[in-house]
C-alpha atoms as a PDB file:
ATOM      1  CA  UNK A   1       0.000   0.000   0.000  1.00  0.00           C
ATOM      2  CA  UNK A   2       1.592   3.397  -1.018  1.00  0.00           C
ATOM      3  CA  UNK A   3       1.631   6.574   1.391  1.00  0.00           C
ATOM      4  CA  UNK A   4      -1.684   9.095   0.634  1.00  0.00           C
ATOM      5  CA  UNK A   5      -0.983  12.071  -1.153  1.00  0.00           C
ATOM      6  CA  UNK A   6      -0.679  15.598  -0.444  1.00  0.00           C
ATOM      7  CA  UNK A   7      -4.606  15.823  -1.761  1.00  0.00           C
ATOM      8  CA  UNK A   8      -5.173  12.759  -0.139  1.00  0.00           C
ATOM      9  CA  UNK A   9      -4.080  14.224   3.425  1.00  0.00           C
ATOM     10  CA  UNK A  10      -6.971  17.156   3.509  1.00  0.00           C
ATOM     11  CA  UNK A  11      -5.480  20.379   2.921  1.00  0.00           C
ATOM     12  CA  UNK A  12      -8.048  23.102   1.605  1.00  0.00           C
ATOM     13  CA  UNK A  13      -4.776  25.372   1.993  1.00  0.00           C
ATOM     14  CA  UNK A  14      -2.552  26.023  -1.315  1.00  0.00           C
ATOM     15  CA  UNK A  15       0.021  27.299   0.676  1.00  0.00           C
ATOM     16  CA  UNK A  16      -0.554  24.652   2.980  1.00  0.00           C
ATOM     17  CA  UNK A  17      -0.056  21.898   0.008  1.00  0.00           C
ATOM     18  CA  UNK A  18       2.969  23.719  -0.395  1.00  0.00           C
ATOM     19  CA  UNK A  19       4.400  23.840   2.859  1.00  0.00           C
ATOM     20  CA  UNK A  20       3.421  20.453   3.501  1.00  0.00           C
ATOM     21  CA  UNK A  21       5.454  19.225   0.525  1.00  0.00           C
ATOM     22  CA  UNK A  22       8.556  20.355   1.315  1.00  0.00           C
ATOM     23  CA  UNK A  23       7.969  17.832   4.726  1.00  0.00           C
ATOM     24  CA  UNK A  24       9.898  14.105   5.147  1.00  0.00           C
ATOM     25  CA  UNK A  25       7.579  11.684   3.619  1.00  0.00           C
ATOM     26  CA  UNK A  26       6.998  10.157   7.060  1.00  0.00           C
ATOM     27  CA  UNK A  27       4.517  13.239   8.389  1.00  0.00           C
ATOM     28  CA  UNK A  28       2.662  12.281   5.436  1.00  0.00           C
ATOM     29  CA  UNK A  29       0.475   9.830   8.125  1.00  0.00           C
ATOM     30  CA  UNK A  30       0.660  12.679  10.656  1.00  0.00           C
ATOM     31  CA  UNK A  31      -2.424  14.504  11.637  1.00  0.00           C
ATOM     32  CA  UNK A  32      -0.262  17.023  13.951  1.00  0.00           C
ATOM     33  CA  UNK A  33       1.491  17.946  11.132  1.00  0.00           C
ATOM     34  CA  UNK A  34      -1.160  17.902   8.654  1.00  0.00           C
ATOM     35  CA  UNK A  35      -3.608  19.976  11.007  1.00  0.00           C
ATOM     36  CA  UNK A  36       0.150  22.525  11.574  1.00  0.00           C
ATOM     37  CA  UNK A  37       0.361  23.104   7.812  1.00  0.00           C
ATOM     38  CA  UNK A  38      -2.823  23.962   6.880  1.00  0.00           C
ATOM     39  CA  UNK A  39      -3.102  26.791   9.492  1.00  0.00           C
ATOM     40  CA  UNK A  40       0.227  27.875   8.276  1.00  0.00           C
ATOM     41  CA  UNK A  41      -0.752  27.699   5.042  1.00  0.00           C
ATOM     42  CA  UNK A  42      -4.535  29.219   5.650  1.00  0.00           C
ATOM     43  CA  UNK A  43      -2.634  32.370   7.168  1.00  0.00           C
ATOM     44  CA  UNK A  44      -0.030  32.446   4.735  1.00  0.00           C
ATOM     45  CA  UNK A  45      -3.146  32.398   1.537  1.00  0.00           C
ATOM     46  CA  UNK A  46      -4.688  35.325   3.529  1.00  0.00           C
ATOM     47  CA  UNK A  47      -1.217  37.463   3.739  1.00  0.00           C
ATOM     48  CA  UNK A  48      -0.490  36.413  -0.244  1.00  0.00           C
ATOM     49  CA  UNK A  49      -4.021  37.614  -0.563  1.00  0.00           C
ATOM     50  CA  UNK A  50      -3.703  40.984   1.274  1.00  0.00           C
ATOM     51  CA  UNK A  51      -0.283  41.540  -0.234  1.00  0.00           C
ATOM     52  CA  UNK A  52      -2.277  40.344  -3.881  1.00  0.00           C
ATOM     53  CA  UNK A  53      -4.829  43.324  -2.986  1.00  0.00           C
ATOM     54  CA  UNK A  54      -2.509  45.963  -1.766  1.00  0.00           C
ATOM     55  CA  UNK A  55      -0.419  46.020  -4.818  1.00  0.00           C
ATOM     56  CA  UNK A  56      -3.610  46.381  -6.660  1.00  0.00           C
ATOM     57  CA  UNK A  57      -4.200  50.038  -4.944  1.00  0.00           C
ATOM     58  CA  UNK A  58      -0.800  51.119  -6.797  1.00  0.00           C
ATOM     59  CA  UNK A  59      -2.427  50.800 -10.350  1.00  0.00           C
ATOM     60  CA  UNK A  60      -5.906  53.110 -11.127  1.00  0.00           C
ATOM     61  CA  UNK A  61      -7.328  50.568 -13.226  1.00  0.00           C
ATOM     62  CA  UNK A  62      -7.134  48.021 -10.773  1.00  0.00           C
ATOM     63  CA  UNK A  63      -7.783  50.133  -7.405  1.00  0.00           C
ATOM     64  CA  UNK A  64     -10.872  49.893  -4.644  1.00  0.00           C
ATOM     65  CA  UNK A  65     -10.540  51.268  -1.542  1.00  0.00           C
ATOM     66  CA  UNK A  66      -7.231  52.873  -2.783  1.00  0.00           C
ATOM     67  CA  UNK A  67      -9.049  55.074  -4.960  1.00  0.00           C
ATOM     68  CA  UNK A  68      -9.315  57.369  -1.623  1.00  0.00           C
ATOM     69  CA  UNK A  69      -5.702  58.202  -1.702  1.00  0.00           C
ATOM     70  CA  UNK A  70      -5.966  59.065  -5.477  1.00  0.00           C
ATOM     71  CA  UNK A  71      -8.366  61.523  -4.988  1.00  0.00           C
ATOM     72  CA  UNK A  72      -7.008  62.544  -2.164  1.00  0.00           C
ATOM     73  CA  UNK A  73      -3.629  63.175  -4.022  1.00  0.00           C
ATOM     74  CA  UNK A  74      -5.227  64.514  -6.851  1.00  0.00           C
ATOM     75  CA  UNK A  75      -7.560  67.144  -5.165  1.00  0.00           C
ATOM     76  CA  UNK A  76     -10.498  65.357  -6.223  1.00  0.00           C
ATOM     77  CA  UNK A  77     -13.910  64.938  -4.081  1.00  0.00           C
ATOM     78  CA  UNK A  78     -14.333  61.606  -3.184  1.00  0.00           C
ATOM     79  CA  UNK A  79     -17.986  60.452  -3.828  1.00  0.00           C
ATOM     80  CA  UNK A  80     -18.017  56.669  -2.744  1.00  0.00           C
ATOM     81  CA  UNK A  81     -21.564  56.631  -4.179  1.00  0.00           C
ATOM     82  CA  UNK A  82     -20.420  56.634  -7.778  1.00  0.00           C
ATOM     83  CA  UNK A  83     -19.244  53.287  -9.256  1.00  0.00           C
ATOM     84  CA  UNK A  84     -15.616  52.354  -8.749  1.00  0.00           C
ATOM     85  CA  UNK A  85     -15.214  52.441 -12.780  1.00  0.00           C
ATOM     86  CA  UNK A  86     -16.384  56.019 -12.651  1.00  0.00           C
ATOM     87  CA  UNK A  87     -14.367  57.163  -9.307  1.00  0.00           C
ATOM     88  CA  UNK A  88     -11.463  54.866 -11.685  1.00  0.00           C
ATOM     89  CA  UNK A  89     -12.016  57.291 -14.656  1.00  0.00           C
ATOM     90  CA  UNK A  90     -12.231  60.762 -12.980  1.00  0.00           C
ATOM     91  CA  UNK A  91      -8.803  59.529 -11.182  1.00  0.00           C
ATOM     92  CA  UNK A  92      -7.426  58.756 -14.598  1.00  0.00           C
ATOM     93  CA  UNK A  93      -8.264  61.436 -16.972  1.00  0.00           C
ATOM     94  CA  UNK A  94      -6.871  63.815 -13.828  1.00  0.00           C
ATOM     95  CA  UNK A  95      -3.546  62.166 -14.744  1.00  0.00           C
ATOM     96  CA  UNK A  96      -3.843  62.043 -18.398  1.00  0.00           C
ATOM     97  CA  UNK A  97      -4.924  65.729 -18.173  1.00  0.00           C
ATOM     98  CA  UNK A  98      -1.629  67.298 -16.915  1.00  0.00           C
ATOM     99  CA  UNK A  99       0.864  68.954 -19.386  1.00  0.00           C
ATOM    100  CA  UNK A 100      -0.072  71.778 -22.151  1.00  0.00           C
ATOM    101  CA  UNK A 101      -3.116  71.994 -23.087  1.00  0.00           C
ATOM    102  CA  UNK A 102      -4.048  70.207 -26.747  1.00  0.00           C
ATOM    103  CA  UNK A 103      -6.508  68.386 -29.107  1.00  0.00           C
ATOM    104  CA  UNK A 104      -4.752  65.039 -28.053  1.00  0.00           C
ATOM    105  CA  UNK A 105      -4.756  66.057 -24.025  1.00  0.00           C
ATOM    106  CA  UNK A 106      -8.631  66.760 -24.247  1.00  0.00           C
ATOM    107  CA  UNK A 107      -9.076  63.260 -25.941  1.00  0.00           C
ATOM    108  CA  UNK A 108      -6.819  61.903 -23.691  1.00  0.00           C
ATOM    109  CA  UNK A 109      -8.780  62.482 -20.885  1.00  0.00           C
ATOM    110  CA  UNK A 110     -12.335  62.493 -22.178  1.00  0.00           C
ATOM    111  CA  UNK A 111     -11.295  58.842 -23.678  1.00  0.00           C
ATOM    112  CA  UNK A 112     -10.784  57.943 -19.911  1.00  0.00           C
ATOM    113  CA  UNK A 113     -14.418  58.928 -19.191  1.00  0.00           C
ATOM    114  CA  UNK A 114     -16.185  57.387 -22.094  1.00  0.00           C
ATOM    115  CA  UNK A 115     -13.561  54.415 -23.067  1.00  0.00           C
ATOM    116  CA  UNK A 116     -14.234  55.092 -26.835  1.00  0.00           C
ATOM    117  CA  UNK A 117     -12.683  57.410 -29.496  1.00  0.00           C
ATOM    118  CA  UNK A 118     -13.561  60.729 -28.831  1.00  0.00           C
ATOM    119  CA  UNK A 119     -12.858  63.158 -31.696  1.00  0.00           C
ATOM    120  CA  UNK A 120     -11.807  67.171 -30.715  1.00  0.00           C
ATOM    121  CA  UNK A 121     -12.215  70.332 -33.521  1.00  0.00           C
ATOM    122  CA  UNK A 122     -11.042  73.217 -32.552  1.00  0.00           C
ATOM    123  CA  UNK A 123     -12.784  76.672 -34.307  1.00  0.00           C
ATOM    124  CA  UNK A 124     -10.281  79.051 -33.171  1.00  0.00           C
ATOM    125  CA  UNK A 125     -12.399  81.934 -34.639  1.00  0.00           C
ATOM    126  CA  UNK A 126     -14.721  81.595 -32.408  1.00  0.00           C
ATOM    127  CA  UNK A 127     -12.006  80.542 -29.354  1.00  0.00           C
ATOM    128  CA  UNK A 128     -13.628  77.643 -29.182  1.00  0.00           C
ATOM    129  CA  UNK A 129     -13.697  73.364 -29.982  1.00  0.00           C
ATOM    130  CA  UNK A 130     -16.151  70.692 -29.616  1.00  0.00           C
ATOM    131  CA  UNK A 131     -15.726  67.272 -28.246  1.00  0.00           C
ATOM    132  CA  UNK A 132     -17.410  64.710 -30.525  1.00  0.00           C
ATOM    133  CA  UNK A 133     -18.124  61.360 -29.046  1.00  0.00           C
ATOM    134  CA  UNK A 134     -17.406  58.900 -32.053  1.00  0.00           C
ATOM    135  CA  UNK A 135     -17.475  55.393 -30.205  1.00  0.00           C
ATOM    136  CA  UNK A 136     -20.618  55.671 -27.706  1.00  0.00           C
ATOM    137  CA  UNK A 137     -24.375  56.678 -28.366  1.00  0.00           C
ATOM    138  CA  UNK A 138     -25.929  59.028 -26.188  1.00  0.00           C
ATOM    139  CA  UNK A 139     -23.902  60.534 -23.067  1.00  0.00           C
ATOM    140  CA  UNK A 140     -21.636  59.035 -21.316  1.00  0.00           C
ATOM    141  CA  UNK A 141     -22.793  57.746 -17.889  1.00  0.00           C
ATOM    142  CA  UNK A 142     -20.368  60.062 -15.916  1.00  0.00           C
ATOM    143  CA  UNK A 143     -20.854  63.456 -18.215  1.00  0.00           C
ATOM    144  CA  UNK A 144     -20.783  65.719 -15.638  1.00  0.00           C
ATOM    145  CA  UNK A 145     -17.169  64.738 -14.252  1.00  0.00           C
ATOM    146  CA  UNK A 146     -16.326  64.980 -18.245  1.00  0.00           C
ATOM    147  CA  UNK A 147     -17.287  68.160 -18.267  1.00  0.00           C
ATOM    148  CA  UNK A 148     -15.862  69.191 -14.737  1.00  0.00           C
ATOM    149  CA  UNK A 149     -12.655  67.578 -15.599  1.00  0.00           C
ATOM    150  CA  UNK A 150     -12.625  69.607 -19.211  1.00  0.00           C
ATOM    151  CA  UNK A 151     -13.432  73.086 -17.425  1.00  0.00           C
ATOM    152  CA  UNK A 152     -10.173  72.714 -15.330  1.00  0.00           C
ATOM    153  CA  UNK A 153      -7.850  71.881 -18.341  1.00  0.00           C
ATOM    154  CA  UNK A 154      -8.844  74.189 -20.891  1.00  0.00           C
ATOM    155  CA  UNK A 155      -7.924  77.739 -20.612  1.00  0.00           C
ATOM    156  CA  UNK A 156     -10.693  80.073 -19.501  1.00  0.00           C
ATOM    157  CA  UNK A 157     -11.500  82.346 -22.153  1.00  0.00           C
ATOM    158  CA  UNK A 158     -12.040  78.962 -24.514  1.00  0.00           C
ATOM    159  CA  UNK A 159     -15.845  77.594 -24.884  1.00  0.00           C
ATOM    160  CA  UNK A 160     -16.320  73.741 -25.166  1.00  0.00           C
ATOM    161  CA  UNK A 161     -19.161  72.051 -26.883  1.00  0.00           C
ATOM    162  CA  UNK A 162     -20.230  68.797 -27.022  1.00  0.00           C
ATOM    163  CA  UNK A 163     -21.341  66.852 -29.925  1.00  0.00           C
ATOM    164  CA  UNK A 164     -22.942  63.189 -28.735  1.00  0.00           C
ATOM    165  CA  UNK A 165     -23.864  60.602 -31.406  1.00  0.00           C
ATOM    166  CA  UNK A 166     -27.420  59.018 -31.448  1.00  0.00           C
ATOM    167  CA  UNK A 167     -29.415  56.330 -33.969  1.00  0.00           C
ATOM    168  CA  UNK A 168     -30.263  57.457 -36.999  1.00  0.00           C
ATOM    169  CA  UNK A 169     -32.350  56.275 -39.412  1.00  0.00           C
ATOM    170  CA  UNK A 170     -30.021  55.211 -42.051  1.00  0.00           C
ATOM    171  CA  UNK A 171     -28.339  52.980 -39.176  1.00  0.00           C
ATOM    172  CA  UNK A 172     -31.833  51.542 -38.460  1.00  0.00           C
ATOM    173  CA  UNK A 173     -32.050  50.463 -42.022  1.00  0.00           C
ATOM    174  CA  UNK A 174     -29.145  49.136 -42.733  1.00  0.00           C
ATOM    175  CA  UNK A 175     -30.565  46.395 -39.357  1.00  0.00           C
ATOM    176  CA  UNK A 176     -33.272  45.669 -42.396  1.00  0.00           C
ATOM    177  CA  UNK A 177     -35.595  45.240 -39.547  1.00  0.00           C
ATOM    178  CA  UNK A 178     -39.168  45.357 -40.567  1.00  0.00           C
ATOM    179  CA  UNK A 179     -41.550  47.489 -38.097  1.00  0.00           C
ATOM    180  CA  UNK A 180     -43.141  44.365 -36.411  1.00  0.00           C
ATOM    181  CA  UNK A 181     -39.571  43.288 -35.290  1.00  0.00           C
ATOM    182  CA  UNK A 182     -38.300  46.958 -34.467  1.00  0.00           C
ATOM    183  CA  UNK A 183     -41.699  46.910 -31.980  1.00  0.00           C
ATOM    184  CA  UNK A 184     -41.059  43.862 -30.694  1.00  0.00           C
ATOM    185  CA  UNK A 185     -38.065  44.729 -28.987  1.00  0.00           C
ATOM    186  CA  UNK A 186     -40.387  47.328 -26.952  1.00  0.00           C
ATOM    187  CA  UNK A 187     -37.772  50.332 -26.616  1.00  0.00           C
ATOM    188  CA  UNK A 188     -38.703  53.750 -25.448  1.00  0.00           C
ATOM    189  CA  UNK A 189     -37.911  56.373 -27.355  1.00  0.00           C
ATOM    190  CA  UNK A 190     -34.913  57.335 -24.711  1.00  0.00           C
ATOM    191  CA  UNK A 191     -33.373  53.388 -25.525  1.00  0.00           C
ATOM    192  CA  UNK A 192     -34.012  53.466 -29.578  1.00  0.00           C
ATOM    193  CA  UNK A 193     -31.794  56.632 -29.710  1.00  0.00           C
ATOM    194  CA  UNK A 194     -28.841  54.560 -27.994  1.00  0.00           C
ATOM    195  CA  UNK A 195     -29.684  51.540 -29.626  1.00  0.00           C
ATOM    196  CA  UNK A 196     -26.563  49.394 -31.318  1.00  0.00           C
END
């Protein structure tokens, strides 16, 4: 008969398994040492976890409850009632945004906010440009940070505009829906604007 396994033994612990492998074959039998490495191991998972999770905080895309200290660095009002993707986005276009101000630094950061291609025209007769949202239909969820974000970046005697994309009808026909099908899908007027 051949000595049980390291899965045979019990362990729910990874690091345990680990631990518990490095061990003279004869513990193999031993409950002591069994019952020893896995709560070594369950502690050592939950460090590796928290160590996992804290590095996490050091990269915006990938931050939760370190999004505080972003803002915080950043000067930015922390609302924890937004989603984290939108906290994520305000934190990141704030970064994108610093430098001299330009076409590319205005997409930049209103990319962050809407995650598509964002187009920007300038009309310098009238000191103005436009942000035109190419990728997304309708507003972006978070338009108001956009906007906030925007108003700190450009310089003050500039105006901003922006230009959103909705359905049109030649984009309805080329679905080659009939009407039956189109009222099927029961949209509001609000949702058939947005519609892909």
């Amino acid at each position: 008969m051949s000595a049980p396994s390291i899965v045979d033994v019990g362990l729910t612990s990874e690091k345990g398994r680990e631990l518990f492998s490095y061990l003279p074959r004869y513990y193999e039998t031993s409950r002591v040492m069994q019952a020893d490495m896995q709560a070594k191991g369950t502690e050592m998972d939950l460090l590796y976890q928290a160590l996992d999770e804290t590095l996490e905080q050091f990269f915006v895309r990938t931050a939760t409850w370190g999004l505080d200290f972003w803002e915080e660095e950043l000067g930015i009002e922390t609302d924890r009632l937004k989603p984290v993707e939108q906290r994520r986005a305000v934190v990141e276009s704030k970064l994108r945004g610093a430098g001299k101000f330009s076409g590319r630094q205005v997409a930049n950061v209103a990319e962050a906010y809407d995650g598509g291609k964002v187009d920007v025209t300038f009309q310098p007769e009238t000191w103005s440009f436009t942000v035109s949202f190419v990728d997304t239909k309708g507003s972006p969820p978070n338009i108001d940070d956009l906007k906030r974000a925007i108003e700190e970046l450009k310089p003050a005697h500039m105006a901003v505009e922006y230009r959103y994309r909705y359905l049109v009808w030649d984009d309805l026909d080329d679905k080659q829906m009939t009407w039956d099908e189109l009222d099927a899908a029961s949209l509001t007027w609000n949702e058939l604007e947005v519609w892909a």
